[in-house]
C-alpha atoms as a PDB file:
ATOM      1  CA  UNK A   1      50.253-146.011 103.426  1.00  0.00           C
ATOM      2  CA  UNK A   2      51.846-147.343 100.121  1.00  0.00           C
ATOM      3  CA  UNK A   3      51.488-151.074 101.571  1.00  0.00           C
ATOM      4  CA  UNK A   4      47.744-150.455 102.300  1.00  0.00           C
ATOM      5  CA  UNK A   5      46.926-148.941  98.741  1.00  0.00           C
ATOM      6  CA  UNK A   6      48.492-152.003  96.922  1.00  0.00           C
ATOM      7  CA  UNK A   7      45.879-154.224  99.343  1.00  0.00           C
ATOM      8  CA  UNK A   8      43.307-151.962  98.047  1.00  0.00           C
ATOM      9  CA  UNK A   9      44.541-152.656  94.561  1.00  0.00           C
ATOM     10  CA  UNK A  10      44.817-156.684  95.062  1.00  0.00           C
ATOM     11  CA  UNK A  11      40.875-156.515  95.453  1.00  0.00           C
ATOM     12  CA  UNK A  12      40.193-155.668  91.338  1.00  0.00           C
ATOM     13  CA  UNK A  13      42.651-158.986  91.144  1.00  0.00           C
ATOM     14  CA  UNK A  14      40.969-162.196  90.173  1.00  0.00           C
ATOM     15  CA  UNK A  15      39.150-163.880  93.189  1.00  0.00           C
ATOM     16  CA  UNK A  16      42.257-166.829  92.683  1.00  0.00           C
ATOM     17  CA  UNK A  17      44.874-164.356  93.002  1.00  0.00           C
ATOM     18  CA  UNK A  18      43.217-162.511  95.711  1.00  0.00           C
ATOM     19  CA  UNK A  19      42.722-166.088  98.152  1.00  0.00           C
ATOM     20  CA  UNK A  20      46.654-167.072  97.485  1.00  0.00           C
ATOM     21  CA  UNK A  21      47.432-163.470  99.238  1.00  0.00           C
ATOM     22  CA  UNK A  22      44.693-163.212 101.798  1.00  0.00           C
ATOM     23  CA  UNK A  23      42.735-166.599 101.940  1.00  0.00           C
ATOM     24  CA  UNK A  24      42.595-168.747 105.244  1.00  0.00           C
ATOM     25  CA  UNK A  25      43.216-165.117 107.180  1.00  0.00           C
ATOM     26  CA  UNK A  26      47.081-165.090 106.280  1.00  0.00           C
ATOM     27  CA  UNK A  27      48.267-161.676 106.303  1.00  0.00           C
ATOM     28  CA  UNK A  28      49.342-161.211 102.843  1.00  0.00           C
ATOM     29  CA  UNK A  29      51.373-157.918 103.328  1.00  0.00           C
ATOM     30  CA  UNK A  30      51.895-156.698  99.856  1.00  0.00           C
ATOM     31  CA  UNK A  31      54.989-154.352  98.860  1.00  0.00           C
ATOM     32  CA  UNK A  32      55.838-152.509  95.349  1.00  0.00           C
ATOM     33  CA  UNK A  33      55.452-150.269  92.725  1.00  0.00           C
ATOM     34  CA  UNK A  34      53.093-149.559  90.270  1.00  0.00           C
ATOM     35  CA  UNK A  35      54.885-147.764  87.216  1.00  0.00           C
ATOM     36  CA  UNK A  36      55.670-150.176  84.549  1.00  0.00           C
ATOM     37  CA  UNK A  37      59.494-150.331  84.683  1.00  0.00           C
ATOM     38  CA  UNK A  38      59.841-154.179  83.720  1.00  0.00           C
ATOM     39  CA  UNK A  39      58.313-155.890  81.158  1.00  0.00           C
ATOM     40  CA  UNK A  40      55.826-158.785  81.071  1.00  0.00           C
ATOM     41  CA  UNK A  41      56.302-161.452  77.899  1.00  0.00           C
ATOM     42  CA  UNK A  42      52.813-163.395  77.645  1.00  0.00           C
ATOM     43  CA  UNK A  43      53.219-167.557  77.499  1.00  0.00           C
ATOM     44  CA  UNK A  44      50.748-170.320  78.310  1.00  0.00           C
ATOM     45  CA  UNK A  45      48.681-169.440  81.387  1.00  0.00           C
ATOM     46  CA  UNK A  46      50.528-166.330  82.416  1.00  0.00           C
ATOM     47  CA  UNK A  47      53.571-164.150  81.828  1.00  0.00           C
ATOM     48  CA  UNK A  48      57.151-164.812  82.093  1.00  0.00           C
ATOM     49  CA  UNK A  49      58.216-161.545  84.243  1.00  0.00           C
ATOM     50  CA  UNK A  50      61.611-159.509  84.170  1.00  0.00           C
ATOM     51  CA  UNK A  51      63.558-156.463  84.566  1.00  0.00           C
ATOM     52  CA  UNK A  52      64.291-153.860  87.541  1.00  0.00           C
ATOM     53  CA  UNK A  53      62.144-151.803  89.277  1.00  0.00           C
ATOM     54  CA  UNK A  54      62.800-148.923  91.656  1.00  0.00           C
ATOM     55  CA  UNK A  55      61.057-147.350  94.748  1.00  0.00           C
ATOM     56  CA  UNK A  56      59.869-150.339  95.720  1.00  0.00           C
ATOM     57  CA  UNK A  57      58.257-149.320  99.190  1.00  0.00           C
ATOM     58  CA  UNK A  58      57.920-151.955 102.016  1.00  0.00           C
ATOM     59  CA  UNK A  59      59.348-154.541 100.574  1.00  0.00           C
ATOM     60  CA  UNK A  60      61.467-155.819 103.410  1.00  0.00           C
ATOM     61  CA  UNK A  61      58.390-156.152 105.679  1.00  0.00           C
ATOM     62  CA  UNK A  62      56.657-158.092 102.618  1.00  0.00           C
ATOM     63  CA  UNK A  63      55.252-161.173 101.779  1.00  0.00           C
ATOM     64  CA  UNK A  64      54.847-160.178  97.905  1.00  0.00           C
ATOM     65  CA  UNK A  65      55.540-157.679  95.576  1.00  0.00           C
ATOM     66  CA  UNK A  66      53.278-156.313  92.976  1.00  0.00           C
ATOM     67  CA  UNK A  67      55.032-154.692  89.889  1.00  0.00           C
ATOM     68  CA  UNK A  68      53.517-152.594  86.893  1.00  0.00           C
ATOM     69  CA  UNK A  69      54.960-154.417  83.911  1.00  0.00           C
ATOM     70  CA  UNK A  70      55.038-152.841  79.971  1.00  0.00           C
ATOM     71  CA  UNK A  71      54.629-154.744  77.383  1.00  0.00           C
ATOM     72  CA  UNK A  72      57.994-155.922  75.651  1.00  0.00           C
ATOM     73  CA  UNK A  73      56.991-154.372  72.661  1.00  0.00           C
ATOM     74  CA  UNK A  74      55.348-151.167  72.443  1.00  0.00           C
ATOM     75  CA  UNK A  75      56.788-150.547  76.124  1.00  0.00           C
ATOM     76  CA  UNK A  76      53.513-149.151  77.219  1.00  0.00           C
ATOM     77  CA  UNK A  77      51.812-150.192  80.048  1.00  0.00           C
ATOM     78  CA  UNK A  78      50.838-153.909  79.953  1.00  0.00           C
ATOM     79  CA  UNK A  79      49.803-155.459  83.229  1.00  0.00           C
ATOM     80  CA  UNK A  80      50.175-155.572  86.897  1.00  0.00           C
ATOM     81  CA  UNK A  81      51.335-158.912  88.622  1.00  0.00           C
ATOM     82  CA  UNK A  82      51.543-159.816  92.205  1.00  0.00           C
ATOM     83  CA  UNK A  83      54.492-162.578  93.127  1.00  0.00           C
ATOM     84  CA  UNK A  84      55.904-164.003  95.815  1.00  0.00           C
ATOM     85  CA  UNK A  85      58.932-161.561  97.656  1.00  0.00           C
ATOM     86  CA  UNK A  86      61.486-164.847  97.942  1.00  0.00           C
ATOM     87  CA  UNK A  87      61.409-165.069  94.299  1.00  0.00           C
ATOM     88  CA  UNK A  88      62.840-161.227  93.193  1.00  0.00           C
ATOM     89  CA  UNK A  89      66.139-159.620  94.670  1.00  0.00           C
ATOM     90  CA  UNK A  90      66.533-156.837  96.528  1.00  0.00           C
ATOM     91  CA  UNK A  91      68.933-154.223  95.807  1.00  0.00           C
ATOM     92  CA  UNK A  92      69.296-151.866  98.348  1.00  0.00           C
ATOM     93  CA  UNK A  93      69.494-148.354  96.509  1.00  0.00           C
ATOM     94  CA  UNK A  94      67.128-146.743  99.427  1.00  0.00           C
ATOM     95  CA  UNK A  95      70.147-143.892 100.548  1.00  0.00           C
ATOM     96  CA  UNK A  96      67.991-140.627 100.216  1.00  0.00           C
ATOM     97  CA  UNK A  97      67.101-137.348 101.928  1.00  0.00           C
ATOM     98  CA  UNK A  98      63.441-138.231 103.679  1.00  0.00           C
ATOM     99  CA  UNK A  99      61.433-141.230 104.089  1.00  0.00           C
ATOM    100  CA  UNK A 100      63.997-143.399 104.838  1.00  0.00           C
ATOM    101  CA  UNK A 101      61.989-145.431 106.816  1.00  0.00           C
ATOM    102  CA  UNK A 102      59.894-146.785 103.831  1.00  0.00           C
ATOM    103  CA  UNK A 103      62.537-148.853 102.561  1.00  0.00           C
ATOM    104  CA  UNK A 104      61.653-148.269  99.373  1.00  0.00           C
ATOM    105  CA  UNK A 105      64.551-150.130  97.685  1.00  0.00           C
ATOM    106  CA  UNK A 106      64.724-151.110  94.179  1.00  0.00           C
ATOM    107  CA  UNK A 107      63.795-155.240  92.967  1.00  0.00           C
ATOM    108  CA  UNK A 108      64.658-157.407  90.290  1.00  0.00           C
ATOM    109  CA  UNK A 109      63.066-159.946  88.760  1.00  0.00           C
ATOM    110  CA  UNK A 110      64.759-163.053  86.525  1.00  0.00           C
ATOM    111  CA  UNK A 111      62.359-164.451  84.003  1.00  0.00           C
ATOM    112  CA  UNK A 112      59.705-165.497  86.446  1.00  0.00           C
ATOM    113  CA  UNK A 113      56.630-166.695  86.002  1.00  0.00           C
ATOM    114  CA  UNK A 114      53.686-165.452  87.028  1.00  0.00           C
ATOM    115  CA  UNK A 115      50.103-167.636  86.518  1.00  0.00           C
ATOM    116  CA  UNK A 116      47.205-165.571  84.740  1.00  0.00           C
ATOM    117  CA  UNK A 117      45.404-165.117  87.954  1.00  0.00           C
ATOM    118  CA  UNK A 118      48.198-162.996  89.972  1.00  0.00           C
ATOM    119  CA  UNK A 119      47.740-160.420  86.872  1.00  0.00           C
ATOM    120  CA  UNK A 120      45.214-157.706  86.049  1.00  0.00           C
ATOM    121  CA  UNK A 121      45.626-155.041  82.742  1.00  0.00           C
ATOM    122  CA  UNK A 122      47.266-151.868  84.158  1.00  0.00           C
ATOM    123  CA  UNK A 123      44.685-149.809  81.869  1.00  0.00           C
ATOM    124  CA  UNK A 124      41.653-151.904  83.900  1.00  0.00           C
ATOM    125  CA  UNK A 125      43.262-151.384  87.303  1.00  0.00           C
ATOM    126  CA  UNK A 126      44.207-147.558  86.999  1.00  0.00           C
ATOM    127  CA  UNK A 127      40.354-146.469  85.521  1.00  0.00           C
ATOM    128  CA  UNK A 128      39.204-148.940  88.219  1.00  0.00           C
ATOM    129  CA  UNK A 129      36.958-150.983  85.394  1.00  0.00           C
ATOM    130  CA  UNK A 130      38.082-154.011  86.374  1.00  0.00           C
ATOM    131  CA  UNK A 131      35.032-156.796  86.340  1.00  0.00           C
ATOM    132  CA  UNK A 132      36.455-158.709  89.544  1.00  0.00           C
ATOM    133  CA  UNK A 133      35.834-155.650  91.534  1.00  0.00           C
ATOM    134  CA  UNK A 134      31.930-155.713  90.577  1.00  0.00           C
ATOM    135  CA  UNK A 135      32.206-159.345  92.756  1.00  0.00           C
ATOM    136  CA  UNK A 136      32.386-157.469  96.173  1.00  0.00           C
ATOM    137  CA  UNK A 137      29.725-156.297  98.500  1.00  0.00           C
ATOM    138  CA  UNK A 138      30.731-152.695  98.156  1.00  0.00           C
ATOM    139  CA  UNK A 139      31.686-150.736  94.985  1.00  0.00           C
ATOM    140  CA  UNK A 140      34.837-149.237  96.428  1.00  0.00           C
ATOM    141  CA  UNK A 141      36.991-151.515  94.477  1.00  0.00           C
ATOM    142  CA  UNK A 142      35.470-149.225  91.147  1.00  0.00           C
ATOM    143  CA  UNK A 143      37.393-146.228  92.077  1.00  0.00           C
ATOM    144  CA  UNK A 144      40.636-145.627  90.136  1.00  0.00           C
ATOM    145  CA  UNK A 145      43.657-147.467  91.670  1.00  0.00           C
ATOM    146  CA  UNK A 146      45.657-143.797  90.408  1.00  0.00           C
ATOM    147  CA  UNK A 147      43.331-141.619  91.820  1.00  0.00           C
ATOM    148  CA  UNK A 148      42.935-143.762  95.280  1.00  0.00           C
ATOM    149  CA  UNK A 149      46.821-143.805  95.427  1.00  0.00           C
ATOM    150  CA  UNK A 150      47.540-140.223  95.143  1.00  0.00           C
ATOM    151  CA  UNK A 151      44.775-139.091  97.433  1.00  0.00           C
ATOM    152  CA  UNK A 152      46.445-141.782 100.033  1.00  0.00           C
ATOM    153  CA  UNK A 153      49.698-140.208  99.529  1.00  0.00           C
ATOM    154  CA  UNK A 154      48.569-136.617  99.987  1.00  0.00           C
ATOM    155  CA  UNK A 155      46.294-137.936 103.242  1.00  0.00           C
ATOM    156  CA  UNK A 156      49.834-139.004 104.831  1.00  0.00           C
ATOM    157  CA  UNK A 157      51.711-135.808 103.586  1.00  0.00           C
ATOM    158  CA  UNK A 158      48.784-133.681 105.210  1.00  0.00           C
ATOM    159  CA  UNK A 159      49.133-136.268 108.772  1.00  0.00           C
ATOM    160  CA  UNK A 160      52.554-135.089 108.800  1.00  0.00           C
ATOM    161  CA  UNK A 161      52.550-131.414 108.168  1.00  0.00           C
ATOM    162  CA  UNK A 162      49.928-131.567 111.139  1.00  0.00           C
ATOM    163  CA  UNK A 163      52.685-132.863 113.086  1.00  0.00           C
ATOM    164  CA  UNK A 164      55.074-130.174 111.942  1.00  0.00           C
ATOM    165  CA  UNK A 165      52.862-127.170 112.967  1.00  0.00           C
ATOM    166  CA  UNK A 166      52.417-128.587 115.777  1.00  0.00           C
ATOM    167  CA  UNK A 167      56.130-128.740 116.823  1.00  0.00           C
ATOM    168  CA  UNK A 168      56.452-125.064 115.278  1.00  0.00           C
ATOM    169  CA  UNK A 169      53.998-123.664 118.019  1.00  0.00           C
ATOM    170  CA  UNK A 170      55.520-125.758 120.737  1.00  0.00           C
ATOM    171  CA  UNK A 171      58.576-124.533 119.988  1.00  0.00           C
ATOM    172  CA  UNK A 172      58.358-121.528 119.489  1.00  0.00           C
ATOM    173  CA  UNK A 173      56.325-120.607 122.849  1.00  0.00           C
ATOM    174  CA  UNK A 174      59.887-121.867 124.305  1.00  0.00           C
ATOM    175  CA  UNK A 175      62.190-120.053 121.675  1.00  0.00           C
ATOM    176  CA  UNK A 176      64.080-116.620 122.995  1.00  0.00           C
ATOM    177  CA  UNK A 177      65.613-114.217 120.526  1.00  0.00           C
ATOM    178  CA  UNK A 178      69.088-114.167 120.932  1.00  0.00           C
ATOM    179  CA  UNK A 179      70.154-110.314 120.703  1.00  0.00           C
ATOM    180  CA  UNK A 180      67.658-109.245 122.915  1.00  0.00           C
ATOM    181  CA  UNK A 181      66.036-112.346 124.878  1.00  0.00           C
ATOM    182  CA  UNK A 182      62.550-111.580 123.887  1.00  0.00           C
ATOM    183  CA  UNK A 183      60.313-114.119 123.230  1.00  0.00           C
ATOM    184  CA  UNK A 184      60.205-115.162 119.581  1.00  0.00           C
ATOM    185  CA  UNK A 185      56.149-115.836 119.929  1.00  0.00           C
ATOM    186  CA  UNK A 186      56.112-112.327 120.124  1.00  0.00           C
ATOM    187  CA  UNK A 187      58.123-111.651 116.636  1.00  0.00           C
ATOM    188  CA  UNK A 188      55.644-110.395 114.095  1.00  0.00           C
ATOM    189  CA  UNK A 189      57.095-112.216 111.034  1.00  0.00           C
ATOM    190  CA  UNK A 190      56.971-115.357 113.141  1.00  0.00           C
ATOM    191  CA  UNK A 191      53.016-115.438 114.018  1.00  0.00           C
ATOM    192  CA  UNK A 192      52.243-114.604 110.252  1.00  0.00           C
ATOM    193  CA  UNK A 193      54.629-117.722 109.388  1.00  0.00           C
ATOM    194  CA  UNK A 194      52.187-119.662 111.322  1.00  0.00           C
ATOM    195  CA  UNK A 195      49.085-118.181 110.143  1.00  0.00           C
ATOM    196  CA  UNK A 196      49.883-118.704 106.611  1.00  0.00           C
ATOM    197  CA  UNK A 197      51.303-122.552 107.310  1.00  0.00           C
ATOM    198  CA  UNK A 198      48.118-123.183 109.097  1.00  0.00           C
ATOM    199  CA  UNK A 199      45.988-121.484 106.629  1.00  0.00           C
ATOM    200  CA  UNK A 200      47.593-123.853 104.265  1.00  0.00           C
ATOM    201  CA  UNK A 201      47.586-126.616 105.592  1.00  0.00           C
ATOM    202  CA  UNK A 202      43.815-126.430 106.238  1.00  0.00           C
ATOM    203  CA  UNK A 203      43.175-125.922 102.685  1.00  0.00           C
ATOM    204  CA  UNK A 204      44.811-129.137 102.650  1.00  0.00           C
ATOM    205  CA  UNK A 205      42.511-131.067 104.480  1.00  0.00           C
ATOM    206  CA  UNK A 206      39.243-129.411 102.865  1.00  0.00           C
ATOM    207  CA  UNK A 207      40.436-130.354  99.787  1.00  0.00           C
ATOM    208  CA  UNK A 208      41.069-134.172 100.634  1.00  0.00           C
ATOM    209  CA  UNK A 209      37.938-134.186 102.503  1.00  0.00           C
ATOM    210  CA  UNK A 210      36.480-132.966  99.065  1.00  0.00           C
ATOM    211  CA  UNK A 211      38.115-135.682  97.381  1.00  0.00           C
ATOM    212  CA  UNK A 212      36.859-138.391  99.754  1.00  0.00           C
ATOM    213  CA  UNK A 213      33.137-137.346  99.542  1.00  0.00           C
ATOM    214  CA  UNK A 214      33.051-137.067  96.049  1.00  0.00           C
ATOM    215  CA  UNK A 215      34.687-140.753  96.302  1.00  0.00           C
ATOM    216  CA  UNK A 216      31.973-142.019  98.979  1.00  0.00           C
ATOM    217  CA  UNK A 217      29.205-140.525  96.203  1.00  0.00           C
ATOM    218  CA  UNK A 218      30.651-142.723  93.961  1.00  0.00           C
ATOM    219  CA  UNK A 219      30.604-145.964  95.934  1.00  0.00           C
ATOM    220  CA  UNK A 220      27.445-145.338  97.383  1.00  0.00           C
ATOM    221  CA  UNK A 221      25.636-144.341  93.788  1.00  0.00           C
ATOM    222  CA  UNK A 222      27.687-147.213  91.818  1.00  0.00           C
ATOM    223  CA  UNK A 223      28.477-144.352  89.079  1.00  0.00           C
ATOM    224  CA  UNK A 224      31.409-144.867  86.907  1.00  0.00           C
ATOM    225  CA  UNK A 225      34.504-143.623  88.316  1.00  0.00           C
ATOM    226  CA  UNK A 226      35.486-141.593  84.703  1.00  0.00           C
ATOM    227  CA  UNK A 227      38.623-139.618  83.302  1.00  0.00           C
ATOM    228  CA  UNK A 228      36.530-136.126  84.599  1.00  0.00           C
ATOM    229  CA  UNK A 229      36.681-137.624  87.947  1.00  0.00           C
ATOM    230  CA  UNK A 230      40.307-139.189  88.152  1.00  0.00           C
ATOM    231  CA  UNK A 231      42.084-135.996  87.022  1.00  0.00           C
ATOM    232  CA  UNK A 232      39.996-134.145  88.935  1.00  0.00           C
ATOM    233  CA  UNK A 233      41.064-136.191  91.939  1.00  0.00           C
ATOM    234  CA  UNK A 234      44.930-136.679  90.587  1.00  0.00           C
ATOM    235  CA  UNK A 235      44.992-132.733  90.514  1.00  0.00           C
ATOM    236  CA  UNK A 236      43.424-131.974  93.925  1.00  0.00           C
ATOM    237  CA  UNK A 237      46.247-134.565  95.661  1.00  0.00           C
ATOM    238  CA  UNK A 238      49.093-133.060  93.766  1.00  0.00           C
ATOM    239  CA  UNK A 239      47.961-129.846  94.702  1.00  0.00           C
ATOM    240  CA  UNK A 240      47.259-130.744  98.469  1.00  0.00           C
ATOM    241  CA  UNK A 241      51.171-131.853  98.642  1.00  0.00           C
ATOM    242  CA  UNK A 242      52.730-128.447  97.112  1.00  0.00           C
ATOM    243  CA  UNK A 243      50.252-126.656  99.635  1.00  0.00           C
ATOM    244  CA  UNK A 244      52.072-129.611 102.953  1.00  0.00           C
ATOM    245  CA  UNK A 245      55.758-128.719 101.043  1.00  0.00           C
ATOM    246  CA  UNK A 246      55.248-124.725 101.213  1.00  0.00           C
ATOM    247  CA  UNK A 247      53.439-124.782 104.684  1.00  0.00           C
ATOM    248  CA  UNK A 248      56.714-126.598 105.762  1.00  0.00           C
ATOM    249  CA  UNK A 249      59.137-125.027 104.041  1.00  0.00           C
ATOM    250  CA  UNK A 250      57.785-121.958 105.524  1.00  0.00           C
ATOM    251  CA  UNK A 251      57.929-123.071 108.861  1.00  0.00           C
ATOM    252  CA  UNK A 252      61.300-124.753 108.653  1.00  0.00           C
ATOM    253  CA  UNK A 253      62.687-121.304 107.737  1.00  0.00           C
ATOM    254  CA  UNK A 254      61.591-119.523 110.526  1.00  0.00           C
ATOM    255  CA  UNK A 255      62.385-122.332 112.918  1.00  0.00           C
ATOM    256  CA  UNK A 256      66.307-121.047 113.861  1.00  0.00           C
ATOM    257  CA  UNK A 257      69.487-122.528 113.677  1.00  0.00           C
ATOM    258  CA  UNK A 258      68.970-124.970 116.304  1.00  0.00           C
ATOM    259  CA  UNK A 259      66.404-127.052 113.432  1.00  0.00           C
ATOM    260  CA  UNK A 260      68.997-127.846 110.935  1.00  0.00           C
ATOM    261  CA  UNK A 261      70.627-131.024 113.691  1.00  0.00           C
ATOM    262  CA  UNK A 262      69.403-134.175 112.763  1.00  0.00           C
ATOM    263  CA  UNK A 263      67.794-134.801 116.355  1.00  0.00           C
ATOM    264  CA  UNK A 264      65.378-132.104 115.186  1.00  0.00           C
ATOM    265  CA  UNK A 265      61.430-133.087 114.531  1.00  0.00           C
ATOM    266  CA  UNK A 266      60.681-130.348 112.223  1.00  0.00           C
ATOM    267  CA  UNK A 267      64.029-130.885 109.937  1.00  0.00           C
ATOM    268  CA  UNK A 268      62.936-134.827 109.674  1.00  0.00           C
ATOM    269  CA  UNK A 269      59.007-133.360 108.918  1.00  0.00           C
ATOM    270  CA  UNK A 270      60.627-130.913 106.339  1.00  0.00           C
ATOM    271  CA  UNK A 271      62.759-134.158 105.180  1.00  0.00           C
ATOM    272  CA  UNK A 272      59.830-136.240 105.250  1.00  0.00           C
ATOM    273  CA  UNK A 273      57.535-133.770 103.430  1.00  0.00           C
ATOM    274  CA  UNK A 274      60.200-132.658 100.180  1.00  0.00           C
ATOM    275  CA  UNK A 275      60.722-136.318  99.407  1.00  0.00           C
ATOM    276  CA  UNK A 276      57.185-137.451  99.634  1.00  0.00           C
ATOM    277  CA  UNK A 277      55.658-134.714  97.280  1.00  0.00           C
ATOM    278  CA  UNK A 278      58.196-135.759  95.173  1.00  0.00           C
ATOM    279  CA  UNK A 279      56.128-139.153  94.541  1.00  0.00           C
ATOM    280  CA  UNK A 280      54.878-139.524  91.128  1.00  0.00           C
ATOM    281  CA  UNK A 281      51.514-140.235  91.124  1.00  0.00           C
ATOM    282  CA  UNK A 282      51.248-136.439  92.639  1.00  0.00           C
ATOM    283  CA  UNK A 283      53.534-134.820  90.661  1.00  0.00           C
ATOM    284  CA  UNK A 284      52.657-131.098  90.098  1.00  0.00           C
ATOM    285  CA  UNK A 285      53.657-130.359  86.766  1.00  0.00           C
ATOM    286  CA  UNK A 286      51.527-133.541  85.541  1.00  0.00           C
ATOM    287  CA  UNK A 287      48.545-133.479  87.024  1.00  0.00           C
ATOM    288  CA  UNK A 288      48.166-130.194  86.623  1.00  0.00           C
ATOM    289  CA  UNK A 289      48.802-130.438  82.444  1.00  0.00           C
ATOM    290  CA  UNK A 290      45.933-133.824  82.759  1.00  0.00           C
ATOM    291  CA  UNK A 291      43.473-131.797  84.843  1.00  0.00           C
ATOM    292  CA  UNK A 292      43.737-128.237  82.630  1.00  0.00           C
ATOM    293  CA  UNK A 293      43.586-130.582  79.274  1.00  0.00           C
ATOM    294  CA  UNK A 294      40.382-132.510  80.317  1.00  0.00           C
ATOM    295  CA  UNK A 295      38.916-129.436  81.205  1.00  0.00           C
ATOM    296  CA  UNK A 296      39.297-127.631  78.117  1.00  0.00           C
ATOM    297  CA  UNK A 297      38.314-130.501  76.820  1.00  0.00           C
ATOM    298  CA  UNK A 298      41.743-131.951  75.017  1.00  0.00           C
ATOM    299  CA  UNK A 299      41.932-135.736  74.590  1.00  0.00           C
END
């Protein structure tokens, strides 16, 4: 999911930049991360690239990296670059509780160079105003890069606490209780567990289904993607992921002893599910605060 939102991103990238990734039908598998933890020095026809950068997701499956880079200065947020994975180091930091599977590892880069046309301005990507994108057939490139990353992240949250009601019911038409052999799908507080976590979780995908219609409005109408519409968006995600973390959590507690071994589906769902809502361009607290403040109109 990560991988295919920084592909999405590479297409508000100058047309150079975006034929040394993709051109001639290569396979340009992008890796990274998009907060601006380095810093990017301008020079002659580019930037001269350093610093570390963590939660760098897919890079060992990459052919480049793109990084968010602030500017040496003011340390706010500067550009984002694209370069080539043989050229940064990989330290592998990726020893977590969920998600371990995305590799997301942390990079460094040593005073590289990157040319002018492997960078856009972070402020250009993230309100998705960037004037490359207008060179497409389609406006979908003129969403916001934030807003199209947190709905993706939410979209694969909501995929996998699909997966973990799922397993609930299937296990617990086979569950017995212990004490008296009865079966569990015939324990009161166990059914309403399930109708809340599915209640839940459909909210979930109404909402995200909101989100993407409002987004097809927008690429079908050409109407600028605007702050109303990212925090809307930003808000809605971050909300859809507490909704997948409580539906699971909820679950996972009525699922018996037997779900706490590793071999269990649900534990790795309710692994899976704490670490991604965890991700910060859905953070609750946030995009809650951005949302409420555009609202009541705050700038």
């Amino acid at each position: 999911m990560v991988m295919g939102a920084h592909h999405w991103c590479l297409g508000s990238f100058p047309e150079e930049g975006q034929d040394e990734v993709f051109g001639n039908g290569r396979d340009g598998l992008v890796a990274g991360t998009l907060s601006w933890q380095g810093t990017a020095h301008p020079v002659d026809r580019g930037y001269r690239v350093e610093g570390r950068w963590q939660f760098c997701s897919g890079v060992d499956h990459s052919h480049w990296v793109m990084l968010g880079c602030a500017d040496p200065k003011t340390r706010g947020p500067s550009v984002h670059v694209v370069v080539p994975r043989e050229e940064i180091e990989i330290d592998d930091t990726w020893y977590v509780m969920g998600l371990q599977g995305t590799g997301s590892k942390d990079v460094i880069a040593k005073d590289i160079f990157v040319p002018a046309h492997r960078a856009i301005d972070t402020r250009m990507l993230f309100a998705g105003e960037s004037p490359h994108a207008l060179n497409h057939p389609t406006n979908v490139y003129r969403l916001s890069a934030e807003a199209m990353l947190c709905t993706s992240a939410a979209s694969a949250l909501l995929g996998s606490a699909k997966f973990a009601l799922q397993t609930f019911i299937e296990r617990t038409k086979q569950r017995k209780v212990i004490l008296t052999g009865a079966p569990k799908s015939e324990h009161g507080p166990t059914q309403v567990r399930l109708a809340e976590a599915e209640a839940e979780i459909h909210c979930v995908h109404l909402l995200l289904h909101g989100i993407l219609d409002e987004f097809d409005f927008l690429v079908s109408t050409g109407i600028k993607f605007d702050l109303a519409h990212r925090a809307r968006a930003k808000w809605h995600a971050a909300y859809c992921a507490e909704l997948c973390r409580r539906a699971v959590a909820r679950l996972y507690g009525g699922a018996g002893a037997h779900a706490v071994y590793a071999p269990s589906a649900l534990q790795v769902a309710f692994r899976n599910i704490n670490v991604g809502a965890q991700h910060a361009s859905i953070d609750f607290d946030s995009s809650a605060e951005l949302y409420a403040r555009e609202r009541l109109g705050i700038r």
